[in-house]
Structure formats: structure tokens, C-alpha cells
Protein backbone atom coordinates (compact mmCIF):
# COMPACT_ATOMS: atom_id res chain seq x y z
CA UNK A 1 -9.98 88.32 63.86
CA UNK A 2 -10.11 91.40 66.19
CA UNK A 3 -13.46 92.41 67.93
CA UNK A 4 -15.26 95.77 68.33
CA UNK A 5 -17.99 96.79 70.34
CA UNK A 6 -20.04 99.77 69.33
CA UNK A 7 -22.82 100.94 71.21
CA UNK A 8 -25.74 101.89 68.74
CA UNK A 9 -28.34 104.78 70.06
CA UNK A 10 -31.69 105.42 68.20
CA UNK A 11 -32.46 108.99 68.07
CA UNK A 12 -36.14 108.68 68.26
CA UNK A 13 -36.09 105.59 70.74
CA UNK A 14 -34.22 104.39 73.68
CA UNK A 15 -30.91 103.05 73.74
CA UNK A 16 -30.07 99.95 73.04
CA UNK A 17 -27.70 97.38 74.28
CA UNK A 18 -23.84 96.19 72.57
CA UNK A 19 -23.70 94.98 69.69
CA UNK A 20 -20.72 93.24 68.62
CA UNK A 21 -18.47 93.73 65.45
CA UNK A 22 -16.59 91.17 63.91
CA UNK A 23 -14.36 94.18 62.01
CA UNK A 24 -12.02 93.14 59.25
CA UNK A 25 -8.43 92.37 60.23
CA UNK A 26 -6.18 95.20 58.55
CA UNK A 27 -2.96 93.27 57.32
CA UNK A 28 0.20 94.01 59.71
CA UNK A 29 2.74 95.62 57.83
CA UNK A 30 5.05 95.98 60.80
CA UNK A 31 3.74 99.46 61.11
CA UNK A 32 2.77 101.94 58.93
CA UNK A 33 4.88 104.73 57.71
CA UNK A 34 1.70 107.67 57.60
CA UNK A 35 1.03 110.35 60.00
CA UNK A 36 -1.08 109.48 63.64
CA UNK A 37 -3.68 111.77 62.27
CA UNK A 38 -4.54 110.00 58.82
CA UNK A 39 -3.81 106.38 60.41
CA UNK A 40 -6.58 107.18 62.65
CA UNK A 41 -9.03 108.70 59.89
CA UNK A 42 -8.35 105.75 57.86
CA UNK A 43 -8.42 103.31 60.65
CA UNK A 44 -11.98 104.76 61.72
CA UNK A 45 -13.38 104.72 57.91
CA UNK A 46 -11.84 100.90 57.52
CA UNK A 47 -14.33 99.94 60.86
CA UNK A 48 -16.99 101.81 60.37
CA UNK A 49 -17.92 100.90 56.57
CA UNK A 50 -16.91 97.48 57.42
CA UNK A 51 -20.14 97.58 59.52
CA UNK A 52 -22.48 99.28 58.54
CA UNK A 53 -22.27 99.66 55.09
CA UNK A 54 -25.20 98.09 53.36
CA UNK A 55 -22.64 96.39 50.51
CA UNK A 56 -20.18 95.24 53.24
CA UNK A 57 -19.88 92.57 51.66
CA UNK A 58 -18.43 94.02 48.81
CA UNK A 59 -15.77 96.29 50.22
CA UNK A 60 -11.94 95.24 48.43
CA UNK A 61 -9.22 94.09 50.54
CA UNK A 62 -7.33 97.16 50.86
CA UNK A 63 -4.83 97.89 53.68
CA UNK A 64 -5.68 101.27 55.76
CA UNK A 65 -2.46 101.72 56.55
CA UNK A 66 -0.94 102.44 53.21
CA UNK A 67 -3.86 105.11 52.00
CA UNK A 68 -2.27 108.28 51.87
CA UNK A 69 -5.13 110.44 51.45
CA UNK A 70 -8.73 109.10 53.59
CA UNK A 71 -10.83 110.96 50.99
CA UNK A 72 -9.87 108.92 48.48
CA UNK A 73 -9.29 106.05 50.57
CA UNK A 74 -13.26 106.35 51.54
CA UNK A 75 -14.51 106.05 47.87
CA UNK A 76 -11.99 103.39 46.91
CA UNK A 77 -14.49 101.14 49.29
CA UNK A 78 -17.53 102.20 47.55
CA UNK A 79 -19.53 99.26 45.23
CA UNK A 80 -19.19 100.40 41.75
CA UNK A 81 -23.17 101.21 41.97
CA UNK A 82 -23.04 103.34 44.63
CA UNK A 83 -23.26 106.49 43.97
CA UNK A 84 -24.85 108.30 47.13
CA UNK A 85 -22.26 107.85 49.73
CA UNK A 86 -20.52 110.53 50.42
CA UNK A 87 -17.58 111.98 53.25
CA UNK A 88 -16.30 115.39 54.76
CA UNK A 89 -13.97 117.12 56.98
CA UNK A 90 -16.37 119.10 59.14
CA UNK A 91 -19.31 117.18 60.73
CA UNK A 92 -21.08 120.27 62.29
CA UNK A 93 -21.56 121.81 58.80
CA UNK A 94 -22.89 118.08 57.98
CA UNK A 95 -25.12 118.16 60.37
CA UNK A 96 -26.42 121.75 60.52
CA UNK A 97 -27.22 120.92 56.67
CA UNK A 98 -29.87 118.28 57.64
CA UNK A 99 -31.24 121.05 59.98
CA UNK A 100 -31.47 122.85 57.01
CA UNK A 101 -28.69 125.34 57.94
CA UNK A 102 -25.88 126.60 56.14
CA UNK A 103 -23.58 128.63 54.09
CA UNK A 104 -25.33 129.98 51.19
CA UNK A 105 -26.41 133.23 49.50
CA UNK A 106 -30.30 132.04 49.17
CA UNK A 107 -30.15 131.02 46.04
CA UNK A 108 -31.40 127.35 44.72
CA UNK A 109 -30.11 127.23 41.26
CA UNK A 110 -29.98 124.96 37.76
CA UNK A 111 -26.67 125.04 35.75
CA UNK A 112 -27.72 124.28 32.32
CA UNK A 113 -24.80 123.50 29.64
CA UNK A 114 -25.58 126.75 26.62
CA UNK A 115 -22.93 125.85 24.25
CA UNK A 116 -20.45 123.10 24.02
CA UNK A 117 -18.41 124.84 26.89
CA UNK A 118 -20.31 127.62 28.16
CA UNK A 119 -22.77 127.13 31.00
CA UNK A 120 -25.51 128.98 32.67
CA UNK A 121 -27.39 128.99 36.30
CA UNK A 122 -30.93 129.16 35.85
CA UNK A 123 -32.65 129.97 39.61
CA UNK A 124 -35.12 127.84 40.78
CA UNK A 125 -36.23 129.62 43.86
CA UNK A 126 -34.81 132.03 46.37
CA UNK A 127 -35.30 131.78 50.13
CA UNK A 128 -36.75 134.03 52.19
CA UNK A 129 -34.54 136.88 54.39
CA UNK A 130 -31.57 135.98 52.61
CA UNK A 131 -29.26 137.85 50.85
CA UNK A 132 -30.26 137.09 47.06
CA UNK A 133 -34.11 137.94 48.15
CA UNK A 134 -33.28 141.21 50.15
CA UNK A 135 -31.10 141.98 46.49
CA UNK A 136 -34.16 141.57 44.37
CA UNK A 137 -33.09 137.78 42.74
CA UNK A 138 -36.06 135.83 41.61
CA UNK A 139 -36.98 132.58 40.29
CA UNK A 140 -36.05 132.34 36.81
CA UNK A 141 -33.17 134.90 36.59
CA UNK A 142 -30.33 133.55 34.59
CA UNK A 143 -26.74 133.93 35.84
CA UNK A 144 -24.26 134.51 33.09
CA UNK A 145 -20.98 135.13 34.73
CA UNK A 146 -19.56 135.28 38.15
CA UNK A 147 -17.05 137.79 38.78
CA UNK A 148 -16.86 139.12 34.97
CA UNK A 149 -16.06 135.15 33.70
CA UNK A 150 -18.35 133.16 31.73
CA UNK A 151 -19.05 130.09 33.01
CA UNK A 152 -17.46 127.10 31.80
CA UNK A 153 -17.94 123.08 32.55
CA UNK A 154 -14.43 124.02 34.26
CA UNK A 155 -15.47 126.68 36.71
CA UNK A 156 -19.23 126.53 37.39
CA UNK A 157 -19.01 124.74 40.38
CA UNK A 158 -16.07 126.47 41.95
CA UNK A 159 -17.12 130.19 41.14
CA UNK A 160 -20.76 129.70 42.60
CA UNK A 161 -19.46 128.13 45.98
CA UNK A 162 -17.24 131.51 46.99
CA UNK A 163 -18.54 132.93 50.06
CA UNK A 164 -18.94 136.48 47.95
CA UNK A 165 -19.13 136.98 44.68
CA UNK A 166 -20.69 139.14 42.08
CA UNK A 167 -23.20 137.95 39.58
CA UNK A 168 -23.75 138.74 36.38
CA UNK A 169 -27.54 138.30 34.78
CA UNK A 170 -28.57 137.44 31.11
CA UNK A 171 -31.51 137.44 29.28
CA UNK A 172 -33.19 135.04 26.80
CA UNK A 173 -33.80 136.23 23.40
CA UNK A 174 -35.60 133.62 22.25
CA UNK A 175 -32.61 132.20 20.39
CA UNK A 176 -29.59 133.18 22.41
CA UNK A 177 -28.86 135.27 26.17
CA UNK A 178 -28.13 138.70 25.95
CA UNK A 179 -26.36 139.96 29.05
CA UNK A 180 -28.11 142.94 30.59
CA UNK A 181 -25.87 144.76 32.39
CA UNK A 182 -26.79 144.04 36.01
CA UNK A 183 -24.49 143.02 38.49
CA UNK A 184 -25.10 141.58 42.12
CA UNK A 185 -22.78 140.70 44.71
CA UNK A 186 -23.75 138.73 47.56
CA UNK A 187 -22.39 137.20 50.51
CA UNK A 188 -22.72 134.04 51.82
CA UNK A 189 -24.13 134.18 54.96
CA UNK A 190 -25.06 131.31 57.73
CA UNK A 191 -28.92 130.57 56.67
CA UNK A 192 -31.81 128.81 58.49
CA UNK A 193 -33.82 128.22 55.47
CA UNK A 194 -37.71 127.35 55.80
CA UNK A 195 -38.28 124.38 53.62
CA UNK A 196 -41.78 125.50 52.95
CA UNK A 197 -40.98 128.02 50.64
CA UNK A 198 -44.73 128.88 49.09
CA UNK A 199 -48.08 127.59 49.85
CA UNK A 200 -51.64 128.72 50.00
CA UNK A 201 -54.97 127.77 49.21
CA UNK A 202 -56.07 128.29 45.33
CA UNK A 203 -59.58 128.47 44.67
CA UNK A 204 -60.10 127.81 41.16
CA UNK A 205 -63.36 126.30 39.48
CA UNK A 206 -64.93 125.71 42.12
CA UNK A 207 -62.55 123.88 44.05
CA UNK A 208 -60.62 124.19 47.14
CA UNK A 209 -56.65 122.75 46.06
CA UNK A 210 -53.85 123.24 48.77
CA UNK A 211 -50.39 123.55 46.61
CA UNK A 212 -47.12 124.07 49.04
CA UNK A 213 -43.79 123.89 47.66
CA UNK A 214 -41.55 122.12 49.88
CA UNK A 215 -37.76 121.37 49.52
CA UNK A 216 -36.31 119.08 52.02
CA UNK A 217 -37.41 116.52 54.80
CA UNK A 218 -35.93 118.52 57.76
CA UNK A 219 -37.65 119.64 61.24
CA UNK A 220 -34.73 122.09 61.79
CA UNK A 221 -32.52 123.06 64.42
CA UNK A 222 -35.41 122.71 67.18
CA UNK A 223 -38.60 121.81 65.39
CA UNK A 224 -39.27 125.14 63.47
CA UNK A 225 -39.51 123.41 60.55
CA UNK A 226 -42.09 120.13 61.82
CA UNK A 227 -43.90 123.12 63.21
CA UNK A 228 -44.05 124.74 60.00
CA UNK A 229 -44.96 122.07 57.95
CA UNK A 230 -48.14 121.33 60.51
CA UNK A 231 -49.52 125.03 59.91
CA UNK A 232 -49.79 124.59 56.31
CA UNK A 233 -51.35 121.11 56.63
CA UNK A 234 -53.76 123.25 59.85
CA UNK A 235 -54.35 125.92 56.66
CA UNK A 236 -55.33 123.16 54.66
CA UNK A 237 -57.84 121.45 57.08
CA UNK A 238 -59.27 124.95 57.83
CA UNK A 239 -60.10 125.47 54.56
CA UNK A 240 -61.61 122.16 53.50
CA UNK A 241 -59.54 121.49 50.78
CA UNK A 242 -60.54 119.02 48.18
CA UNK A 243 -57.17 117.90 46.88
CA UNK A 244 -53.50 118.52 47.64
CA UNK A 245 -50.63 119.01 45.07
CA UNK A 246 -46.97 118.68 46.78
CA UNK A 247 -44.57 120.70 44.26
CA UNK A 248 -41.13 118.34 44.90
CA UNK A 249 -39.42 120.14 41.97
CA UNK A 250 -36.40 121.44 43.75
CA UNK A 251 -36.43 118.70 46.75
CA UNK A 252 -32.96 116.43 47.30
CA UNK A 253 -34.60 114.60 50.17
CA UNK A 254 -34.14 114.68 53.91
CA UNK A 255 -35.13 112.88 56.88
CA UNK A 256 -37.23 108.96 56.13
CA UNK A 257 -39.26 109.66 59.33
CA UNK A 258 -40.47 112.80 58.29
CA UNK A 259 -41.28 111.18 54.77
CA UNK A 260 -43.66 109.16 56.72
CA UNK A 261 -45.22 111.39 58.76
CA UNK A 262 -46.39 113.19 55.89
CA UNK A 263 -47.61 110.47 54.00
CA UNK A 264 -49.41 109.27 57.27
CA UNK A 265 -51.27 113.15 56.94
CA UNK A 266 -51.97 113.08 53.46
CA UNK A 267 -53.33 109.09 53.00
CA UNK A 268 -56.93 108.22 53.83
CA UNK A 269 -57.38 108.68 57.97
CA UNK A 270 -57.93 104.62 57.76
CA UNK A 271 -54.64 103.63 56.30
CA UNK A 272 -53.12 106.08 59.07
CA UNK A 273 -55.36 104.90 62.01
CA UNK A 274 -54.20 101.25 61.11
CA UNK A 275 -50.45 102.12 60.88
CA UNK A 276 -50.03 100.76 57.46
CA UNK A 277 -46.74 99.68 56.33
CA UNK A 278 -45.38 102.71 54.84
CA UNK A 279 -41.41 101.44 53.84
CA UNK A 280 -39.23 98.47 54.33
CA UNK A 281 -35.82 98.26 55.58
CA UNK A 282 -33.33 96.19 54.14
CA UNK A 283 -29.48 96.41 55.89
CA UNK A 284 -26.50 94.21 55.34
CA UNK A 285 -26.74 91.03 56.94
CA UNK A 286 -25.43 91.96 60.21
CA UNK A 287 -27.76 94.63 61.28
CA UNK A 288 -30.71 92.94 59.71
CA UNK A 289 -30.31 89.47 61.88
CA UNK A 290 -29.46 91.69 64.62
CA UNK A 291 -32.91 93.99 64.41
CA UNK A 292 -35.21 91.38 64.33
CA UNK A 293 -33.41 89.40 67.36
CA UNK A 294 -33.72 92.19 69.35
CA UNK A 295 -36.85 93.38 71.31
CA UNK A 296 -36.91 97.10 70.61
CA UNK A 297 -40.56 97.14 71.71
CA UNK A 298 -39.59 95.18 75.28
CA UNK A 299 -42.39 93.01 75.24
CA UNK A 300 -39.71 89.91 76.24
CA UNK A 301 -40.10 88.54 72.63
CA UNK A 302 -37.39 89.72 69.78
CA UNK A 303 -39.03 91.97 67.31
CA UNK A 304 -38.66 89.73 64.21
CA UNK A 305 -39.50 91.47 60.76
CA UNK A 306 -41.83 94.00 62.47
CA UNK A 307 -38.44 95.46 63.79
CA UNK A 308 -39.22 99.42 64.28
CA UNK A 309 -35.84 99.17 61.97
CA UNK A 310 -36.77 97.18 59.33
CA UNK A 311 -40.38 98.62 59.11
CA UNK A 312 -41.13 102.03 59.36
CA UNK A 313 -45.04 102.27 59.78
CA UNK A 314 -48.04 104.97 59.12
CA UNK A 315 -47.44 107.34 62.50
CA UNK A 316 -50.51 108.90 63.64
CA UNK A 317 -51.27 112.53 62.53
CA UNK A 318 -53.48 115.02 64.30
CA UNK A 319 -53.80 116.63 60.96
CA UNK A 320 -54.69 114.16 58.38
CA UNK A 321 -56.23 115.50 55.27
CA UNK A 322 -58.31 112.14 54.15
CA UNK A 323 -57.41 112.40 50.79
CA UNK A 324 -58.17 109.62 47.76
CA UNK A 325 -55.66 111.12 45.47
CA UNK A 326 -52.66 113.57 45.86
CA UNK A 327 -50.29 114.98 43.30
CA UNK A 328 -46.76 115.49 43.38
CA UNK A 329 -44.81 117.57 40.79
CA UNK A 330 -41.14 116.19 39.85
CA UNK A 331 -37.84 116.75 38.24
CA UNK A 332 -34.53 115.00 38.27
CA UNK A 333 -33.70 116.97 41.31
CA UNK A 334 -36.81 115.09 42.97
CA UNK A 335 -35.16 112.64 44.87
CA UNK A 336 -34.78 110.32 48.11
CA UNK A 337 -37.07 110.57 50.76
CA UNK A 338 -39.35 112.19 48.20
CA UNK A 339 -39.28 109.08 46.06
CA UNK A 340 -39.99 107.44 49.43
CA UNK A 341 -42.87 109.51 49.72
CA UNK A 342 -44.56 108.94 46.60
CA UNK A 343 -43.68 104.93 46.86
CA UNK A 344 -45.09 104.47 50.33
CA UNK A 345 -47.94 105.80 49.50
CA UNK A 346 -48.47 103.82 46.32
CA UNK A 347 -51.01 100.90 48.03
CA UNK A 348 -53.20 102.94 49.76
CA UNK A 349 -54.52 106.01 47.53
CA UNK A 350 -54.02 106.98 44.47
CA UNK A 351 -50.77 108.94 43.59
CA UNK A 352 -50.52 111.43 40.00
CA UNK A 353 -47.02 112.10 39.25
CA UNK A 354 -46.64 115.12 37.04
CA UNK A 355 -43.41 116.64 35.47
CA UNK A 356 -39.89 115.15 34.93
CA UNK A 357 -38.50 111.89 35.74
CA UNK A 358 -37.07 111.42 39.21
CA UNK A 359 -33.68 111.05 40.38
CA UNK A 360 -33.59 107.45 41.40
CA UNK A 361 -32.50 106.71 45.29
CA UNK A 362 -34.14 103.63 46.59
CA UNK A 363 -31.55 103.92 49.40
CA UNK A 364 -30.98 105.39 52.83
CA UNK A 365 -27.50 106.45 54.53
CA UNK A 366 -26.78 107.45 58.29
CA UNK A 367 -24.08 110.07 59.88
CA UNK A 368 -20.74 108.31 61.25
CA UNK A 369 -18.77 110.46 63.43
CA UNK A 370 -16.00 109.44 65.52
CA UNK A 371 -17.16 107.28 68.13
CA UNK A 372 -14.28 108.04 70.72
CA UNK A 373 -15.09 110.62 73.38
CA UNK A 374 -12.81 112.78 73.07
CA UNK A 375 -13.22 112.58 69.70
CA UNK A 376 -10.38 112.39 67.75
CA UNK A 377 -11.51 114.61 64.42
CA UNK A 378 -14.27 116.34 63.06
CA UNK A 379 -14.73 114.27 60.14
CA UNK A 380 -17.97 112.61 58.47
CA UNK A 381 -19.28 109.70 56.72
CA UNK A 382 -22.41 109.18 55.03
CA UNK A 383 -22.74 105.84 54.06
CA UNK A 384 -25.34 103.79 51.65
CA UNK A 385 -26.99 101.45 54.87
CA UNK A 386 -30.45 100.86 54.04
CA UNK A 387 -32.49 99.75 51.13
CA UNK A 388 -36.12 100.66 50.98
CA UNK A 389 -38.89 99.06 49.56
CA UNK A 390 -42.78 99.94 50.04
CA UNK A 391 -45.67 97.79 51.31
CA UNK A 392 -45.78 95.85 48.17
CA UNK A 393 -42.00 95.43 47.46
CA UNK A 394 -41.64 98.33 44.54
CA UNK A 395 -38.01 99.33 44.60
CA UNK A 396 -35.31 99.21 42.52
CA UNK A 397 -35.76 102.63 40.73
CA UNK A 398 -32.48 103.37 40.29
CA UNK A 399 -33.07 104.90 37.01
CA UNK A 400 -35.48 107.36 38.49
CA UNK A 401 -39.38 107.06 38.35
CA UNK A 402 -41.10 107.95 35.92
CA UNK A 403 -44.26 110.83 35.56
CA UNK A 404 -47.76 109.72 35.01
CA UNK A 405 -48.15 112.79 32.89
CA UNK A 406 -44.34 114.21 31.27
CA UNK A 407 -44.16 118.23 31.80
CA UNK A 408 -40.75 119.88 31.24
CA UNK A 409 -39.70 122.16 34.22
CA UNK A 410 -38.51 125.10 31.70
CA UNK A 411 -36.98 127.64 33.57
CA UNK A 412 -36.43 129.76 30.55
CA UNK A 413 -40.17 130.59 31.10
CA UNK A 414 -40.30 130.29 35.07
CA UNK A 415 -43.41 131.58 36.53
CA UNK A 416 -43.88 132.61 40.53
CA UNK A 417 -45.14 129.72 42.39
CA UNK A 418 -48.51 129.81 42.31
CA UNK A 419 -49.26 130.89 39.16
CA UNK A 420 -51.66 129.18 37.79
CA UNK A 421 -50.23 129.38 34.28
CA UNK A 422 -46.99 127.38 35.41
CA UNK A 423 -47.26 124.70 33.34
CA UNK A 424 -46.84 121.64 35.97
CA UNK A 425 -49.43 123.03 38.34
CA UNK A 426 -51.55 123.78 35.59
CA UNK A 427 -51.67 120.29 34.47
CA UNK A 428 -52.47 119.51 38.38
CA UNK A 429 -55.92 121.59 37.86
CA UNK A 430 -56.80 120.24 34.71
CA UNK A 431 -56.77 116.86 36.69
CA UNK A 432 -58.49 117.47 39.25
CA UNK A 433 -61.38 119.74 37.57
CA UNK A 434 -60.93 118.95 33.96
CA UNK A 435 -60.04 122.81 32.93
CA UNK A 436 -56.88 123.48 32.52
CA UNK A 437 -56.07 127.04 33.46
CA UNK A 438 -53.77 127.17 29.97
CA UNK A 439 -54.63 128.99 27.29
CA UNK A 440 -52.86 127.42 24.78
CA UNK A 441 -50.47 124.55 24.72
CA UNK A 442 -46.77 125.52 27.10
CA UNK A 443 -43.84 126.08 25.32
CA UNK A 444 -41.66 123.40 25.38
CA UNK A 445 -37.91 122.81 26.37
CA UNK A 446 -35.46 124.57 24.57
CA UNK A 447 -33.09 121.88 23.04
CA UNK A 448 -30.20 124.43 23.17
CA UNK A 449 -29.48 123.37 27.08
CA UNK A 450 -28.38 120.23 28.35
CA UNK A 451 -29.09 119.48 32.46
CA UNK A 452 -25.94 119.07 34.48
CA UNK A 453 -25.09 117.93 37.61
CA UNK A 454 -26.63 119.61 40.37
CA UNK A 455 -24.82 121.23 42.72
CA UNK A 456 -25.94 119.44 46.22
CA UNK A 457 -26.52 115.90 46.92
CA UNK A 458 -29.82 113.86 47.50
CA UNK A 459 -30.16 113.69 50.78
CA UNK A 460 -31.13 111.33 53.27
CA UNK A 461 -30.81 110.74 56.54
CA UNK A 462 -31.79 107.52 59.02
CA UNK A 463 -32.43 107.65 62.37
CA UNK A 464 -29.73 105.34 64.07
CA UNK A 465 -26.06 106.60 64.72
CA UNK A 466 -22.81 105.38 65.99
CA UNK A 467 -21.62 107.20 69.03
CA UNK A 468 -19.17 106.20 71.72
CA UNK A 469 -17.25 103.12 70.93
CA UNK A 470 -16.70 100.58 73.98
């Protein structure tokens, strides 16, 4: 058996020593008959999963050296109940993403299958200064066509990731969509888009009730985002607010840390002042023997189960809010380090789920670049290595979690954010001052559509990467 030695940096502490590798011998077929270039790829995916990938243990006996295409090569290692790892060709775009950068038009959207092979995009939001906002797109527009074809379970995908393309609107007549003859093209255009795309302060019986709709865990490029995210919580504290509702509708997750320092704002100051618990880290046997032998904290002793990376804990918080109860509003987009969120949370206050079922992703993954300096390509992985679990042990949710109180997200009806007639955030007021700002009962979903899959991934992101090998 060969040995590796990678040298594993934590972003948000100080290096730390070698670690050694015991990587999987790759069976010598008197050499291998593929290019340099994927020999290498598959060479680096073969190491890397084999060591950090939290079902290591799992991975089939495969030889690198006969895998003609890495892509494939990379999910062929995947356990058969994984399905949140993921791999690309261009790292930078990877990680601008998780900044919260990228290609895109502005547009958040739903596709929603209308007939057995006809499929729509309902909009869930647009961001701000981008080219579907400065064209007049809002939330709950429905996109027909794109580029004069109606979309099909065929196409959807592939039309609505061009970098320009014109868009063609409908509406709903109550028992079918009536195209209305207006047209859009946009161009996709390099984006730094503000996860805090609404908030304010809504006064209503009485009451002061800070609602922000946030959608993804990400302190951007240089902080703009953390900074952000601290003025509405500042906004909040100004104005005394009594309760807090956190709309998570359109959120695929983000960064774990930042998970926690939001919970640590919005929990009773005492839970935060005591840095509770807020998740658990499980990895694959390797990394979890090695984090709690070694003494991240350098007090001489090793770090045991308290491990900074097998615990994450309550991080102080300038801002804390104090709160008994918040409320977070849901759909199966709601996912990751949102369900993280709402779990960690779960033993210290009390926590009123409203809307749709959740997506189900009790699991963290990490970037893996090439470690070799120079590196030798610009691809990707983004592999399953941690599985989370909250004070008390609740995990597991693979099948999503589940609302306290079930209210459809029915974009055939969208209403601004805000409005106080949208029927999650209504049912957020009636909770917290027993009025509900409806009224009569909302109109429920129309069983015409059928969800499908979204076009992004849940994200999450860890903390620890693998850079230069030794």
C-alpha cells in the first residue's frame, strides 16, 4: 500500500500539521492506455474521495486507469444514497458561486410540469441590478417559451442556461396559460447577487415582526454579504422587534458557519453567551480519529469530541435578538445549511416551521481542487464529508422535514414579498398575534402542475480544504 501526505488548512483557523493517507492501491495494469491529462484527473479523483469522502468505505474497486471519461468515473464512486456530491471542470466558477457570484440573468425560477410534456418556469424572485429587474421581470411571471419553443421535459434545462435568450411570458386563466405576447431577451451577465433580497420591519396589530427573505449562506466575495446580513439584524434591534420570521423559500444552502452565526443571533442571548452546541460533526473514520487526537485549541491536550471539527458551537453575536420563538417559511427548495439552521436551533427556543416540506440534506461537502502547485487542471469536486446532527442527535431527515403548519408556495398567485396577504407570511402573523391578515381562506395549489427538479443544487460548503499535496 502506497502513502500520501496531504497537508489540510482550516480556513477560519490556523494550519495544521500532516496528516497521513493510507490511499487505495490502483491495480497495475502495466500502464494505462488513456491520455496524461485524464490519467491525472482520474488519478486525483481516485485519492481524493478515497479520503475524504464520508462513505469511503463504500467506494467499489474500480481501476482509474481504465475510466475513459472522469465525469463519469467520479459518480461511479458515489454510495447509491448519495445524492449531493457533485464535480466540474472550472473551479473558479465553483467557487465564485459560494461567493454568491455568477453567470445568470437575475432570475430565480420554478419549472413546473403543465401537461404531460409541456413545462413552465414560474419566477420566484428577481435580483436586484440585474438584467431581468432592469427589464421589468417580477416574481410570479410565468415563462412559456424560450426562443419561440415551448418548453418540454427535453429542453427546459438546456434553453434556460443560454447566456442570451428571449423569453416568452404566459398568463393563467384560471384553467389554462394564455400567452400574452411579450417577449424579453436577456443576457447573462457576471452577477454579485445580495442574498438578502427583501426585508423590513412590518408593524401590524400592534406588533413589531422583522421578516427578511434570505437565499443562501454566503458572506461574498469580501464580506459584503456578512455585512449585509448584520444591518438587517442592526434594523431589527433598532426597532425592538418582537418576533422574527426568516422566509427560506427559495434558499439551497450555503456556508455551515454562517448557519451558526445566525442561529447564535436569533436564540436567547443565554444559549449564545454559553456557546451551546449548535451541530455535530460526523466524518469517515479517518478524519474523525484524527480530529479529536489533535489539539486544534493548543492547550497540549488533543481536542477529543469537543474537536472545533466535530462540534461547531453557538459563536458570539454583537447583535443577538433574544428571541423565545422564530419562524421560518419552507419549500422543497429549503435545504442544507437551512435545515441546519432550523435543527440547531431546535433545543434551545422554540422553532414554527410554516409552508412546504424541506428538501432533506443532513450532510455537508467541502471543495477539492488539485493539490499540486502548479496545479495541474482546473477541475472540482464536491464531495458528501460530513454528517450533521444537532445538540440532541436529530438527523437523519433525508426525506425532508416536515412544516409545523402545511402552506403551499403557489406561485400561480405570487404576491411581492411583504405582502401581508402572501399566504405563508400571513400564517406567520396569525401566530404570533392571533389575526390573520387573510380575508378569506388562500387558494390552494393547482393540481394541474407537478414540481420538477430545480435547476441548482443544495448547497453547502465546510470550512476545511485540501491544498498543496506533500
Amino acid at each position: 500500500m502506497k502513502y500520501r501526505l496531504f497537508k489540510i488548512a482550516l480556513i477560519v483557523t490556523a494550519a495544521i500539521g500532516l496528516i497521513t493517507i493510507p490511499a487505495c492501491e490502483k491495480n497495475d495494469n502495466g500502464g494505462s492506455d488513456l491520455p496524461e491529462d485524464i490519467q491525472i484527473l482520474n488519478n486525483w479523483i481516485w485519492e481524493g474521495m478515497n479520503e475524504v469522502y464520508l462513505w469511503e468505505a463504500y467506494i467499489p474497486n474500480l481501476d482509474p486507469e481504465e475510466e475513459e471519461d472522469p465525469e463519469a468515473f467520479f459518480y461511479k464512486l458515489l454510495f447509491e444514497e448519495d445524492y449531493n456530491s457533485w464535480i466540474v471542470d472550472d473551479y473558479e466558477e465553483l467557487a465564485a458561486m459560494f461567493d454568491g457570484v455568477e453567470m445568470s440573468t437575475g432570475m430565480s425560477v420554478d419549472p413546473q410540469k403543465y401537461t404531460e410534456t409541456q413545462v413552465v418556469y414560474f419566477v420566484e424572485y428577481v435580483s436586484e441590478n440585474s438584467p431581468a429587474a432592469d427589464s421589468g421581470i417580477l416574481r410570479g411571471d410565468i415563462i412559456y417559451t424560450i426562443d419561440g419553443n415551448i418548453l418540454t421535459l427535453d429542453n427546459y434545462r438546456e434553453l434556460f442556461y443560454q447566456t442570451t435568450a428571449t423569453f416568452g411570458f404566459a398568463d393563467w386563466g384560471g384553467d389554462r396559460m394564455i400567452p400574452n405576447d411579450r417577449f424579453i431577451t436577456l443576457e447573462a451577465i457576471e452577477l454579485n447577487q445580495n442574498p438578502v433580497v427583501y426585508d423590513e420591519v412590518i408593524d401590524y396589530q400592534g406588533e413589531k415582526i422583522g421578516y427578511f427573505v434570505y437565499t443562501q449562506f454566503t458572506t461574498g466575495k469580501s464580506g459584503e454579504w456578512l455585512d449585509e446580513l448584520n444591518r438587517v439584524f442592526e434594523d431589527f434591534r433598532s426597532a425592538g422587534v418582537s418576533d422574527v420570521v426568516v422566509d427560506l423559500r427559495y434558499n439551497p444552502g450555503g456556508s455551515l458557519d454562517l448557519s451558526a452565526y445566525m442561529a447564535s443571533t436569533l436564540a436567547p442571548v443565554a444559549v449564545m453567551q454559553e456557546n451551546e452546541v449548535f451541530v455535530n460533526l460526523v466524518w469517515n473514520d479517518l478524519y474523525n480519529n484524527y480530529w479529536a487526537g489533535a489539539d486544534l485549541d493548543r492547550d497540549g491536550e488533543p481536542d477529543g469530541e469537543d474537536s472545533e471539527q466535530l462540534r461547531i458551537f453557538m459563536p458570539g453575536s454583537d447583535l443577538n435578538l433574544d428571541l423565545p420563538t422564530v419562524y421560518f417559511l419552507t419549500t422543497g427548495g429549503t435545504a442544507s445549511a437551512c435545515e441546519s439552521l432550523m435543527t440547531g436551533l431546535y433545543p434551545y427556543m422554540n422553532v414554527v416551521q410554516i409552508g412546504e416540506t424541506t428538501y432533506g440534506k443532513c450532510y455537508a461537502s467541502i471543495t477539492v481542487d488539485d493539490w499540486e502547485n502548479p496545479k495541474r487542471h482546473n477541475w472540482a469536486m464536491q464531495p458528501i464529508v460530513i454528517k450533521y446532527s444537532n445538540a440532541e442527535g436529530f438527523t437523519d431527515f433525508q426525506n425532508g422535514i416536515a412544516p409545523d403548519y402545511e402552506v403551499d408556495d403557489n406561485l400561480l398567485y405570487a404576491l411581492p414579498f411583504g405582502d401581508l396577504e402572501d399566504p405563508q407570511l400571513a400564517k406567520a402573523l396569525e401566530l404570533i398575534t392571533g389575526v390573520s391578515p387573510l380575508a378569506k381562506k388562500s387558494l390552494g395549489p393547482e393540481t394541474l402542475f407537478n414540481s420538477l427538479p430545480l435547476p441548482r443544487k443544495p448547497l453547502e460548503e465546510w470550512h476545511v480544504e485540501l491544498p498543496a499535496k506533500h
